[in-house]
C-alpha atoms as a PDB file:
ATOM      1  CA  UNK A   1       0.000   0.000   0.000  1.00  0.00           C
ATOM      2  CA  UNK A   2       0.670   3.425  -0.549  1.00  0.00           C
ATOM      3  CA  UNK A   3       2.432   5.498   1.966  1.00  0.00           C
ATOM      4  CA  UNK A   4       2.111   9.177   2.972  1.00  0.00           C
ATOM      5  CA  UNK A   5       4.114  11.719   4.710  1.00  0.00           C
ATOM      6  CA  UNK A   6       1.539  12.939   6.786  1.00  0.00           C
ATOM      7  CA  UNK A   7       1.507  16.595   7.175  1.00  0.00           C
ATOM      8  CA  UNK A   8       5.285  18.269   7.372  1.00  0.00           C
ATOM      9  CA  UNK A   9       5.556  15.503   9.839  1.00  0.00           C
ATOM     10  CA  UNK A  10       7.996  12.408  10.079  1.00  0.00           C
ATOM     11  CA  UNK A  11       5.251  10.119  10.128  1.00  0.00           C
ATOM     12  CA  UNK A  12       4.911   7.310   6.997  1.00  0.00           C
ATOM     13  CA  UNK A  13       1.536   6.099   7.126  1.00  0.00           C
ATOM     14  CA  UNK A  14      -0.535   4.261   5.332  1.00  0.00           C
ATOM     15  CA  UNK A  15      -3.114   5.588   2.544  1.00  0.00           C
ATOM     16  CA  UNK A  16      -5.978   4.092   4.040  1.00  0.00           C
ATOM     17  CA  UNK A  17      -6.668   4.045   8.099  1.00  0.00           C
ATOM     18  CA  UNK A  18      -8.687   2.618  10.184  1.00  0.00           C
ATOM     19  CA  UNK A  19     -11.217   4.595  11.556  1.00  0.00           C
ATOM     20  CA  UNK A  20     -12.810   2.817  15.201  1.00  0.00           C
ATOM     21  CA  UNK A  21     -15.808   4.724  16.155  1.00  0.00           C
ATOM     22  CA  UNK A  22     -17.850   1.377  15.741  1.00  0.00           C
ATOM     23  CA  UNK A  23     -15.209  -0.827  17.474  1.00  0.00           C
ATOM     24  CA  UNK A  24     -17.347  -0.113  20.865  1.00  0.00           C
ATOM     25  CA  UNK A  25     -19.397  -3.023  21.511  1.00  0.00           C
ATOM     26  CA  UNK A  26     -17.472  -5.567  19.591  1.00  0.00           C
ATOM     27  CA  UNK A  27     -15.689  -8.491  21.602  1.00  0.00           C
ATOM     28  CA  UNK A  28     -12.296  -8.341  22.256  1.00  0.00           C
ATOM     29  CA  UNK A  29     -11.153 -11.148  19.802  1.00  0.00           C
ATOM     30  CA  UNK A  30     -13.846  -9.615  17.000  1.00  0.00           C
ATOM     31  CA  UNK A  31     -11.711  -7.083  17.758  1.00  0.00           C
ATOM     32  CA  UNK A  32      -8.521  -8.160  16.931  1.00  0.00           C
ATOM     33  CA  UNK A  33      -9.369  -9.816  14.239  1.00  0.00           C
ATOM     34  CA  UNK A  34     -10.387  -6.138  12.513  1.00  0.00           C
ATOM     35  CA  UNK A  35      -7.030  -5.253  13.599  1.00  0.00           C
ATOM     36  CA  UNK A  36      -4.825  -7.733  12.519  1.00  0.00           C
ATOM     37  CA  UNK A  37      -6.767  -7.802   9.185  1.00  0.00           C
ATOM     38  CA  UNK A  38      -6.329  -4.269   8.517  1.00  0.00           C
ATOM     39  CA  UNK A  39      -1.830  -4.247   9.390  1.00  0.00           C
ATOM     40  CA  UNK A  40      -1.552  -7.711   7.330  1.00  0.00           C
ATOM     41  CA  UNK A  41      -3.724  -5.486   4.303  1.00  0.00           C
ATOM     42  CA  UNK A  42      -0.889  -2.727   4.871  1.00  0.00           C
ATOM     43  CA  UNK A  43      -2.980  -0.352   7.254  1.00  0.00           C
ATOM     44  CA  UNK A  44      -0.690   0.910  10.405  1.00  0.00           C
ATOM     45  CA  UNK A  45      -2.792   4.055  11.310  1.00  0.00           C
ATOM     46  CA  UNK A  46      -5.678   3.740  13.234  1.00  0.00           C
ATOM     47  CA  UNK A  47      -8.384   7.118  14.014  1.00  0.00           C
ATOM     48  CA  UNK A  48     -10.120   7.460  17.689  1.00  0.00           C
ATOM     49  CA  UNK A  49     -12.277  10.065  19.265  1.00  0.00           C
ATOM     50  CA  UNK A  50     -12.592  10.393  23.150  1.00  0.00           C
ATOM     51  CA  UNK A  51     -16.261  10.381  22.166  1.00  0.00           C
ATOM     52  CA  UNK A  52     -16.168   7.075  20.126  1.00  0.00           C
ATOM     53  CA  UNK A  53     -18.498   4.794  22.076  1.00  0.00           C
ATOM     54  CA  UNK A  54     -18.013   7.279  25.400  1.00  0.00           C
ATOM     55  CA  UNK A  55     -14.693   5.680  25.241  1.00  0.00           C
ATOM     56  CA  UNK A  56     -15.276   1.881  24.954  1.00  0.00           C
ATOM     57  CA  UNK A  57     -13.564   1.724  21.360  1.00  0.00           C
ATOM     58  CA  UNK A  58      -9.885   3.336  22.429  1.00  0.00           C
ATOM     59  CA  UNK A  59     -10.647   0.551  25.746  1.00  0.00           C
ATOM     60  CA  UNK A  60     -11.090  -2.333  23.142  1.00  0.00           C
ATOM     61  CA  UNK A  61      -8.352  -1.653  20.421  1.00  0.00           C
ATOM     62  CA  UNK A  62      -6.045  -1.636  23.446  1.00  0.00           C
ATOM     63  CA  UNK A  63      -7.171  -5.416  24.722  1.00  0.00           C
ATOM     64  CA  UNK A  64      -7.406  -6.707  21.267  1.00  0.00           C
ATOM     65  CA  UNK A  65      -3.580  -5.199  19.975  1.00  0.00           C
ATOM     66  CA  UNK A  66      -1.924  -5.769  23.082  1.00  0.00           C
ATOM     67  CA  UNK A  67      -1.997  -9.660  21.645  1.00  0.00           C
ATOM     68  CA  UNK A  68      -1.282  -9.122  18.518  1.00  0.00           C
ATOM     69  CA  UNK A  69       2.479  -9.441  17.540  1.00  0.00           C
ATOM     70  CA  UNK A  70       3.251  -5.760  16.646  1.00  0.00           C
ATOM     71  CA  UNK A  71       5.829  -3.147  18.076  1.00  0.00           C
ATOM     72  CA  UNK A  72       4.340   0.334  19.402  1.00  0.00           C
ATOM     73  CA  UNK A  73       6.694   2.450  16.549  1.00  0.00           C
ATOM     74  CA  UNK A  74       5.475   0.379  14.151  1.00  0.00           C
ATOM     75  CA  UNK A  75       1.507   1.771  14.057  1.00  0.00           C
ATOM     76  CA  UNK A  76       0.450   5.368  14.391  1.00  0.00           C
ATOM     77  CA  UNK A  77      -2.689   6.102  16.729  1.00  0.00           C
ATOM     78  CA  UNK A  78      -4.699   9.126  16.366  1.00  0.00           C
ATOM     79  CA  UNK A  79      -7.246  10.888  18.780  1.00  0.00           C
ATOM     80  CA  UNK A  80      -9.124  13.585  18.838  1.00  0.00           C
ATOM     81  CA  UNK A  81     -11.187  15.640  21.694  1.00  0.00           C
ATOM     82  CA  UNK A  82     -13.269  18.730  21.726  1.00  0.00           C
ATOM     83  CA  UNK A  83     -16.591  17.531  21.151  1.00  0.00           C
ATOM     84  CA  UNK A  84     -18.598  17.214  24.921  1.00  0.00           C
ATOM     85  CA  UNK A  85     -22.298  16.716  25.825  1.00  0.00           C
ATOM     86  CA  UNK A  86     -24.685  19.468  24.280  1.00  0.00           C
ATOM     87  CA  UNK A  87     -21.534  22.114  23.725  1.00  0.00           C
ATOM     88  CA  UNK A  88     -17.654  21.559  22.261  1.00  0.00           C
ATOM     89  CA  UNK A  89     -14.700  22.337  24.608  1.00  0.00           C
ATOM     90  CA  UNK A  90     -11.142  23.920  23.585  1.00  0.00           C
ATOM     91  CA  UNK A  91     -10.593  24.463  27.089  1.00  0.00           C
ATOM     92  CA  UNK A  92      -6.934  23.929  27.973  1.00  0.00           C
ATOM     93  CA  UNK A  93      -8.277  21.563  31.273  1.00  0.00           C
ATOM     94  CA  UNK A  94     -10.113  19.559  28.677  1.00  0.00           C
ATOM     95  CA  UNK A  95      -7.784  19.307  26.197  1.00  0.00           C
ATOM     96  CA  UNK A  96      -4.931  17.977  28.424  1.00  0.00           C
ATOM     97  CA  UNK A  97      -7.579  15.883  30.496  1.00  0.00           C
ATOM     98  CA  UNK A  98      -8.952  14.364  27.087  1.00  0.00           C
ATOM     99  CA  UNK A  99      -5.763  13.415  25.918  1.00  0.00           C
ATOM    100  CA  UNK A 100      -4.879  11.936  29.448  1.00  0.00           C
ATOM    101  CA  UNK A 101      -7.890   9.965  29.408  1.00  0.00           C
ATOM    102  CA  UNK A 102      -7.062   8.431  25.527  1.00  0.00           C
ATOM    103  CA  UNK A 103      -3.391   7.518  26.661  1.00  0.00           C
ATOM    104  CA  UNK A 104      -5.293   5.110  29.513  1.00  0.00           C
ATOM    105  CA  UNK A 105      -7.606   3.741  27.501  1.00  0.00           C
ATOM    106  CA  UNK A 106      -5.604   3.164  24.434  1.00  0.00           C
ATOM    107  CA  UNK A 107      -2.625   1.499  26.956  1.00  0.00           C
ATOM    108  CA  UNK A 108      -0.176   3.713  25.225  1.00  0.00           C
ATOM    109  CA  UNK A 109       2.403   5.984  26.781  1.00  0.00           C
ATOM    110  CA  UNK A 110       1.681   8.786  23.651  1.00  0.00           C
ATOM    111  CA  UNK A 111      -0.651   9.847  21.073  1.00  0.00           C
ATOM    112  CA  UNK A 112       1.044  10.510  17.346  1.00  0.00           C
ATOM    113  CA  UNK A 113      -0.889  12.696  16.662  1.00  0.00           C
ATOM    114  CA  UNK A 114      -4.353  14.671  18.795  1.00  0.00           C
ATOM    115  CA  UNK A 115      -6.562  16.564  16.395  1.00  0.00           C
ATOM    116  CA  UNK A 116      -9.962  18.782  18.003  1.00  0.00           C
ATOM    117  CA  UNK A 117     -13.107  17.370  16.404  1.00  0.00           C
ATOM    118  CA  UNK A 118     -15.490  19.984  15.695  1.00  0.00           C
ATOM    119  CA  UNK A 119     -14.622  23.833  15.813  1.00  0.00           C
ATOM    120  CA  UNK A 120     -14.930  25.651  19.017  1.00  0.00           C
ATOM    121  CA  UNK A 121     -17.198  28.880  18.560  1.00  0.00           C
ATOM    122  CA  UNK A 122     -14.928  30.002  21.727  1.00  0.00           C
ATOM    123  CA  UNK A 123     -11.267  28.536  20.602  1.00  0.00           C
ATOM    124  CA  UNK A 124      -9.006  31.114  22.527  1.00  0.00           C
ATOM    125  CA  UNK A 125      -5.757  30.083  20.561  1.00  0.00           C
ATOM    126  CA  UNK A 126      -3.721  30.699  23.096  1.00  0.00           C
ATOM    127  CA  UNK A 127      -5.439  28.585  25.573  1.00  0.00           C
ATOM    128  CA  UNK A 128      -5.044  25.658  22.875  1.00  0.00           C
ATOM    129  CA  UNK A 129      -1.677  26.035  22.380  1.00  0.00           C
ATOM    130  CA  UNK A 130      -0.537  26.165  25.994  1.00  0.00           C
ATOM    131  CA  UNK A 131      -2.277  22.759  25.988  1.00  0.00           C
ATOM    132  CA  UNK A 132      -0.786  21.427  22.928  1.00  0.00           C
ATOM    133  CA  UNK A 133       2.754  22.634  24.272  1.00  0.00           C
ATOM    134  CA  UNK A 134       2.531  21.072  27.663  1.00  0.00           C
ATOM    135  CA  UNK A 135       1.135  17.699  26.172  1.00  0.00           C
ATOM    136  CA  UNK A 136       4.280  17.859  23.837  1.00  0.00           C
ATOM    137  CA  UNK A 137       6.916  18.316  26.227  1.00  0.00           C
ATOM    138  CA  UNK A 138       5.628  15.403  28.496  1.00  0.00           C
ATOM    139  CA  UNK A 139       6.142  13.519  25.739  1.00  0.00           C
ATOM    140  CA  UNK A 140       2.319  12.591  25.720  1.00  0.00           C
ATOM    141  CA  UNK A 141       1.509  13.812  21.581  1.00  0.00           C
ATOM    142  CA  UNK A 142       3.706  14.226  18.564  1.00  0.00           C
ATOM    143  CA  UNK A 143       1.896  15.964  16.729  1.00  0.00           C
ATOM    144  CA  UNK A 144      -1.255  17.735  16.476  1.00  0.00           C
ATOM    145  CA  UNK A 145      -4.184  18.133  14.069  1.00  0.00           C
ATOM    146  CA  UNK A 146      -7.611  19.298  12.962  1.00  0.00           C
ATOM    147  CA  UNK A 147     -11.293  18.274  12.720  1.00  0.00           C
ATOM    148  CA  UNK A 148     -13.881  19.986   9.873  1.00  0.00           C
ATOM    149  CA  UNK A 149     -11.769  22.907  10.740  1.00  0.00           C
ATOM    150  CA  UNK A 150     -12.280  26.012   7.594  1.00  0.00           C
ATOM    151  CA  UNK A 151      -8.931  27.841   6.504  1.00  0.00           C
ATOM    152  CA  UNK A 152      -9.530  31.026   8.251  1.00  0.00           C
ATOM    153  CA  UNK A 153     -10.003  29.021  12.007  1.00  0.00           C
ATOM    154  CA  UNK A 154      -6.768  26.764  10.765  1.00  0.00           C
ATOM    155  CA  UNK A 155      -4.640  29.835  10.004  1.00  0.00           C
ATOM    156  CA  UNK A 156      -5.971  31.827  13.616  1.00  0.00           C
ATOM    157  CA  UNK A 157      -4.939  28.514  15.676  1.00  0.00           C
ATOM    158  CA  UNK A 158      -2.154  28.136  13.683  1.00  0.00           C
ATOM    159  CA  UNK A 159      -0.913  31.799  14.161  1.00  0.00           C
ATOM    160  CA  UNK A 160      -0.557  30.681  18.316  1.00  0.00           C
ATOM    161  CA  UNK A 161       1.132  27.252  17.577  1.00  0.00           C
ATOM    162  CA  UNK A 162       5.196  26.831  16.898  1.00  0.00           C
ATOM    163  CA  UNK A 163       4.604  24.008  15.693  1.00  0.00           C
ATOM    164  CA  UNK A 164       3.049  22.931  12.308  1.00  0.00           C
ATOM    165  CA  UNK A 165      -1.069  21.304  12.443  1.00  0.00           C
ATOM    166  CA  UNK A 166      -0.210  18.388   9.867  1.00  0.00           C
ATOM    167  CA  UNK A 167      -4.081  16.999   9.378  1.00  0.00           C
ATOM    168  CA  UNK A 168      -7.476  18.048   9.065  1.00  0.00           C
ATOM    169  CA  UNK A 169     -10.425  15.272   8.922  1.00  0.00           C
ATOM    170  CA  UNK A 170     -12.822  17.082   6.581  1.00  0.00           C
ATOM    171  CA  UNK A 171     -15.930  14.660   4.734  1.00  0.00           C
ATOM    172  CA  UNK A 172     -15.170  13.800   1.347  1.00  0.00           C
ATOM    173  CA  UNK A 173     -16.090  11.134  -1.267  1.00  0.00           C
ATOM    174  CA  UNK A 174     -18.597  10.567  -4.963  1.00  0.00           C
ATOM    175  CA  UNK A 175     -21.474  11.945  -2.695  1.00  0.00           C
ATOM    176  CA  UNK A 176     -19.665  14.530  -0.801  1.00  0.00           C
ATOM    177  CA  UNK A 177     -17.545  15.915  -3.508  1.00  0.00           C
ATOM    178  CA  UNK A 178     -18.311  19.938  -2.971  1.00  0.00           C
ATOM    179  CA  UNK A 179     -14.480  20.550  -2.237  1.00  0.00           C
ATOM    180  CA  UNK A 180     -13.719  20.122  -5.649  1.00  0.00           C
ATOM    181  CA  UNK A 181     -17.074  21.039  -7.079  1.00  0.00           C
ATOM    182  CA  UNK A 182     -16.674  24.863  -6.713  1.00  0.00           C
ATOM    183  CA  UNK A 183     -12.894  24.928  -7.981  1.00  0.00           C
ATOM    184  CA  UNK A 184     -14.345  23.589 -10.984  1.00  0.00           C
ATOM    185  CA  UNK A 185     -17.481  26.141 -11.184  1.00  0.00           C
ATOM    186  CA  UNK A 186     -15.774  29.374 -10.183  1.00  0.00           C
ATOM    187  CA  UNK A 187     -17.645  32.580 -11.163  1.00  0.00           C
ATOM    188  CA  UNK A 188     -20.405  30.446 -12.242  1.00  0.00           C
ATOM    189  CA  UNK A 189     -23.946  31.148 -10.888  1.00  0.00           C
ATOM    190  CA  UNK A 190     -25.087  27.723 -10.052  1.00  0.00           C
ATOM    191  CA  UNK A 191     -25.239  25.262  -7.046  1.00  0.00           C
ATOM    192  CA  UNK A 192     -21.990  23.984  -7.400  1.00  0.00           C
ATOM    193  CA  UNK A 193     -20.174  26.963  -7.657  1.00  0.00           C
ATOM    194  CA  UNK A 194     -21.185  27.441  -3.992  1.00  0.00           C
ATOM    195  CA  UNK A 195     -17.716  27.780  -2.324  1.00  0.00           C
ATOM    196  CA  UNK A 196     -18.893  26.413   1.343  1.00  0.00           C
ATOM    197  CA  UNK A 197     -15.557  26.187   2.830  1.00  0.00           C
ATOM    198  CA  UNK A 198     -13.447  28.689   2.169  1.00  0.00           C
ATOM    199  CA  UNK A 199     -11.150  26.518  -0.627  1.00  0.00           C
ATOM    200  CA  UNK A 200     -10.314  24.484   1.942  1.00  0.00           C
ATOM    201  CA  UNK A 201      -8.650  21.720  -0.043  1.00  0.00           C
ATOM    202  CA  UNK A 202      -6.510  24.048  -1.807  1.00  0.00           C
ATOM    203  CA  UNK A 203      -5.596  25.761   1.201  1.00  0.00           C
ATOM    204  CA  UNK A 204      -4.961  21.957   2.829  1.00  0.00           C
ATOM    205  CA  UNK A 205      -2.512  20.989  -0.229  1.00  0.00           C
ATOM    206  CA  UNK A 206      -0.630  24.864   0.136  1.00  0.00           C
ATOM    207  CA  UNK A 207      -0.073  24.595   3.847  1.00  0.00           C
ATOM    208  CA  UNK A 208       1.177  21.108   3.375  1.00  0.00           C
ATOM    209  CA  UNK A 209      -1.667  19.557   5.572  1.00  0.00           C
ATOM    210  CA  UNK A 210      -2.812  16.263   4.862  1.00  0.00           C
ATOM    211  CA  UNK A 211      -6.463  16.043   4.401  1.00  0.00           C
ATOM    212  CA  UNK A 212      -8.178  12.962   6.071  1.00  0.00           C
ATOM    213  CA  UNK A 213     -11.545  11.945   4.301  1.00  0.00           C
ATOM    214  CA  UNK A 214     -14.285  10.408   6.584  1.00  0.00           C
ATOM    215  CA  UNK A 215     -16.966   8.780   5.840  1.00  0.00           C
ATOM    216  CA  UNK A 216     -16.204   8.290   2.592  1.00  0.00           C
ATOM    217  CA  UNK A 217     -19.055   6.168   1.166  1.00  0.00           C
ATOM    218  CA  UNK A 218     -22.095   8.199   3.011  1.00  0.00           C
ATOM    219  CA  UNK A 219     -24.674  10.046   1.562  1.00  0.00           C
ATOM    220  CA  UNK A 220     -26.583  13.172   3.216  1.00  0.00           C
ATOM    221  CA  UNK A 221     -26.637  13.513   6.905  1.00  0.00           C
ATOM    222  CA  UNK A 222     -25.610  10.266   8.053  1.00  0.00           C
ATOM    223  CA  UNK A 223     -28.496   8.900   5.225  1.00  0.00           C
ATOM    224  CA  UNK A 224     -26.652   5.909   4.602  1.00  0.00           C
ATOM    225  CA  UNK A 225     -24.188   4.286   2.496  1.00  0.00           C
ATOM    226  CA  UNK A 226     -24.473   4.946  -1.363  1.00  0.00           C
ATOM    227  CA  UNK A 227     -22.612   1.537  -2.582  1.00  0.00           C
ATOM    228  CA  UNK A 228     -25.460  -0.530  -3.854  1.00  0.00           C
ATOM    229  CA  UNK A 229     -28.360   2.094  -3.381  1.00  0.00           C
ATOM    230  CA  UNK A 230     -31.280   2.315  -5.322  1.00  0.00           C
ATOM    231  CA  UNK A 231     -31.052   5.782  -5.238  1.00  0.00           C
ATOM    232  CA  UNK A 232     -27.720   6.034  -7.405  1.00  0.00           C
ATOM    233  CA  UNK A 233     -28.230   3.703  -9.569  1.00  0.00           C
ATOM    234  CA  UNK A 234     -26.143   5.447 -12.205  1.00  0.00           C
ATOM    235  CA  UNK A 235     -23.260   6.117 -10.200  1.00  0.00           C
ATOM    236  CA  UNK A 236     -23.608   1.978  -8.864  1.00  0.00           C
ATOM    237  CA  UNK A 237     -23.394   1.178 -12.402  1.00  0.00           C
ATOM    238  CA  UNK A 238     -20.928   3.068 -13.336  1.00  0.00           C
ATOM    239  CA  UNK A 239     -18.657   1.821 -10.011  1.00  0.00           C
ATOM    240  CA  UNK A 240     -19.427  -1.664 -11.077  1.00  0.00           C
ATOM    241  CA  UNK A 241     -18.290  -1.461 -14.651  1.00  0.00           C
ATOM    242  CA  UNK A 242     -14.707  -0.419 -13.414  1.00  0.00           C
ATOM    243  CA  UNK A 243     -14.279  -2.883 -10.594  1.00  0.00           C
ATOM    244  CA  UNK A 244     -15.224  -5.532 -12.877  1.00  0.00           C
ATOM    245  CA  UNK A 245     -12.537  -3.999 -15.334  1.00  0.00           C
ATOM    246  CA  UNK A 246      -9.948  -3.775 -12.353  1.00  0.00           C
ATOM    247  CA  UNK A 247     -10.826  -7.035 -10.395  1.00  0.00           C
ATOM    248  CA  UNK A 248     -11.634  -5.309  -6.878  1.00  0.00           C
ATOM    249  CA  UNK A 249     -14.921  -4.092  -5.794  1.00  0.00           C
ATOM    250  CA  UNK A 250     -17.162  -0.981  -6.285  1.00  0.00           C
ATOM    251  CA  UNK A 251     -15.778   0.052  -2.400  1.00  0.00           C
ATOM    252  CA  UNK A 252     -12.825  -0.422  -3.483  1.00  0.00           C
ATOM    253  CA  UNK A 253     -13.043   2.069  -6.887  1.00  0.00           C
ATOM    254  CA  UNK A 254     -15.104   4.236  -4.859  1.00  0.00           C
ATOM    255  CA  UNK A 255     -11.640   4.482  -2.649  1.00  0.00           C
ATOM    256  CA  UNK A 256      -9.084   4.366  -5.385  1.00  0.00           C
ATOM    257  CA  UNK A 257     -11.811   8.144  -6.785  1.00  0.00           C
ATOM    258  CA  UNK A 258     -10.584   9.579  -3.575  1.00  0.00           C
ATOM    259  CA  UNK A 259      -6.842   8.410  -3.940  1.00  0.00           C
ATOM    260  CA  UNK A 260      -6.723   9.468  -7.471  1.00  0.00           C
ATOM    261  CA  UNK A 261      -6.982  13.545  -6.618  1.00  0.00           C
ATOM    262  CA  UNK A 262      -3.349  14.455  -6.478  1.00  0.00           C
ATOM    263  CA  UNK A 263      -4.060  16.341  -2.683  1.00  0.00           C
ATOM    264  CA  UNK A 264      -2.173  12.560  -1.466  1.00  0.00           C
ATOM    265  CA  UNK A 265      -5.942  12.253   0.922  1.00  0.00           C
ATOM    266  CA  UNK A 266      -5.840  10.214   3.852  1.00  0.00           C
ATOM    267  CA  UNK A 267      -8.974   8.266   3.461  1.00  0.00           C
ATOM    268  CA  UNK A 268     -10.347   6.660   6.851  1.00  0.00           C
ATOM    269  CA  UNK A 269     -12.241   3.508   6.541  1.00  0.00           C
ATOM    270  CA  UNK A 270     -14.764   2.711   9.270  1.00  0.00           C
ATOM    271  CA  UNK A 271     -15.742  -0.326   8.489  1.00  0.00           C
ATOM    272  CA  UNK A 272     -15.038  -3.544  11.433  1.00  0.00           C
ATOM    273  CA  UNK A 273     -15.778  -6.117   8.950  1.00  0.00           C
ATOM    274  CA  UNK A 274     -12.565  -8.154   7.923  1.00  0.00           C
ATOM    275  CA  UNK A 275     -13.636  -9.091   4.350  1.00  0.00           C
ATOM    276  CA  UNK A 276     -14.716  -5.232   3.498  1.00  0.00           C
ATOM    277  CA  UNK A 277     -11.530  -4.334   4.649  1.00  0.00           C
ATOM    278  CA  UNK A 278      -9.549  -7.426   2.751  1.00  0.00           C
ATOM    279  CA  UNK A 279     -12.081  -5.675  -0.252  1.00  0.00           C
ATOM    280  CA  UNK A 280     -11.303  -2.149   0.431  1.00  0.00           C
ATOM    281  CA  UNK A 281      -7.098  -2.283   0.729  1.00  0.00           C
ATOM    282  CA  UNK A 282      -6.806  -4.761  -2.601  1.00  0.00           C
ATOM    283  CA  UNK A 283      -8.047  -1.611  -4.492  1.00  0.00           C
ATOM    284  CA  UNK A 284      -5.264   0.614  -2.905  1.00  0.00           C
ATOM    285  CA  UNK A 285      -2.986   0.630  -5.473  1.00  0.00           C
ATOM    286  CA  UNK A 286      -5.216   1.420  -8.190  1.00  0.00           C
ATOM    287  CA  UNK A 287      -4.597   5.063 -10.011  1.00  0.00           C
ATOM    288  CA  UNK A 288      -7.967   5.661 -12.267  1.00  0.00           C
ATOM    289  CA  UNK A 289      -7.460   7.221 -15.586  1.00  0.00           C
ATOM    290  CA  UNK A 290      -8.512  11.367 -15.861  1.00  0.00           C
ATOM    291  CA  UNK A 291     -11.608   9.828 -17.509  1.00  0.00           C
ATOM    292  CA  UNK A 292     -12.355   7.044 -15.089  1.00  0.00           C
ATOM    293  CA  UNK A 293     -12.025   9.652 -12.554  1.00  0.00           C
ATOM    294  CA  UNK A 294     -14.318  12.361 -14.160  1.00  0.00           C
ATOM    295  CA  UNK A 295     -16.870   9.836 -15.344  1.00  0.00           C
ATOM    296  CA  UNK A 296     -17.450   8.222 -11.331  1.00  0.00           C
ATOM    297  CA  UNK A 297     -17.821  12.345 -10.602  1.00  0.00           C
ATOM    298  CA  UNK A 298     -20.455  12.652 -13.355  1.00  0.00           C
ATOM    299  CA  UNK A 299     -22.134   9.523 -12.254  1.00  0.00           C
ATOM    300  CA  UNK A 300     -22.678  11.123  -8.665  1.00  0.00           C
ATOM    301  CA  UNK A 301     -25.180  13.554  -9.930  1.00  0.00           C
ATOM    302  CA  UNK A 302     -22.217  16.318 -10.864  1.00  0.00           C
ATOM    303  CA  UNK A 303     -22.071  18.262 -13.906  1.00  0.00           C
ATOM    304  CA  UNK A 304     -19.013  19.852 -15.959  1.00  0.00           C
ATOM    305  CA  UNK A 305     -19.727  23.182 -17.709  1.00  0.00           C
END
């Protein structure tokens, strides 16, 4: 698989990760079996959330890896923290005591890398920072990150920081492809030339952040997943033709769409099923044509001018 430099960082990860929000409520040896089938498919960085499961998923990916036959250095483990009951916290208390709380749970002595989950309508940057920097020198983070976070709120943490914020999860995928929708419709009086966020993967690939897609294969508000969906039956079709052509699966082309776009995107799969997974990675070296790519983004329901 594919590696990345993630961010300015020294870190080599993997093109796909793991995401484990659903990893709450599965036994420990279902458990480990998602693991283990995700590093032998060349996955070695793995999303959490303090949130994820109120903390039951960082508990259960530490039970299931500490069997599993593979060295600390050799994986990267994300977190992120922010988001509370009813409101979102940036609080430098929180911060540090979120982190704290993922280092126990996840049986780990530090985080690679902490990212804040949803934007903070009352971020002081300073306050963050002071966090950041104490969690750094005791050796608790690497590196740090951000969540659905626009250019403008990157660049007025940013301006606080010394060091560099090397990700930022943002949604993207065939049914959640308005990042690249207004680039292409710029000055144009339509839907799609909507610019909703500020040119934020532009911005990502000029700051040198790397952008981490979630959810990749949703539709809407949490609707559901768009593989196999009645409702897009042209875009289904159109996925099926090429994984036939490639030998993988339509997951796996709808992947290999978000791979293709040359901002080097993270893209985190959620999915605790082994065989998805197995499904998923096979397709990760696959680089779609131009065409390919532009005909899956036509398929979604997109138009060129």
């Amino acid at each position: 698989m594919k590696l990345l430099q993630i961010g300015t960082s020294n870190i080599m990860a993997s093109q796909l990760a793991l995401g484990c929000m659903r990893m709450a409520g599965l036994s420990k040896e279902r458990a480990k079996e998602v693991i283990e089938t995700s590093l032998e498919s060349g996955i070695n960085f793995f999303d959490h959330a303090d949130i994820y499961g109120d903390g039951e998923s960082e508990a259960i990916f530490s039970k299931a890896i500490k069997e599993i036959d593979v060295k600390r250095e050799d994986i990267f483990i994300q977190s992120k923290c922010g988001i509370r009951k009813s409101f979102y916290d940036f609080s430098k208390e929180h911060i540090i005591q979120s982190a704290e709380g993922s280092l126990t749970r996840l049986g780990t002595d530090y985080l690679d890398v902490l990212a804040l989950h949803r934007p903070d309508a009352l971020m002081e940057p300073e306050e963050v920072s002071e966090a950041f920097y104490q969690l750094k020198k005791a050796g608790k983070v690497r590196y740090f990150g951000v969540s659905n976070f626009a250019p403008t709120t990157v660049e007025l943490l940013q301006q606080s920081m010394s060091d560099k914020l090397i990700v930022n999860q943002l949604q993207f995928g065939l049914q959640h492809a308005g990042m690249v929708s207004s680039q292409m419709n710029v000055n144009m009086e339509n839907e799609l030339g909507i610019n909703r966020d500020g040119a934020v993967l532009d911005y990502m690939r000029l700051k040198k952040m790397t952008v981490q897609a979630w959810s990749p294969y949703q539709f809407g508000y949490f609707d559901g997943v768009f593989i196999d969906h009645p409702n897009f039956k042209e875009l289904n079709e159109c996925l099926n033709n090429f994984a036939e052509s490639y030998g993988v699966t339509s997951t796996g082309i709808a992947t290999a769409w978000i791979s293709r776009h040359p901002a080097n995107i993270q893209t985190i799969i959620g999915s605790m099923n082994p065989s998805r997974i197995r499904d998923i990675t096979q397709a990760s070296d696959i680089r779609l044509t131009r065409k390919e790519w532009y005909e899956l983004y036509q398929a979604s329901g997109f138009t060129l001018l």
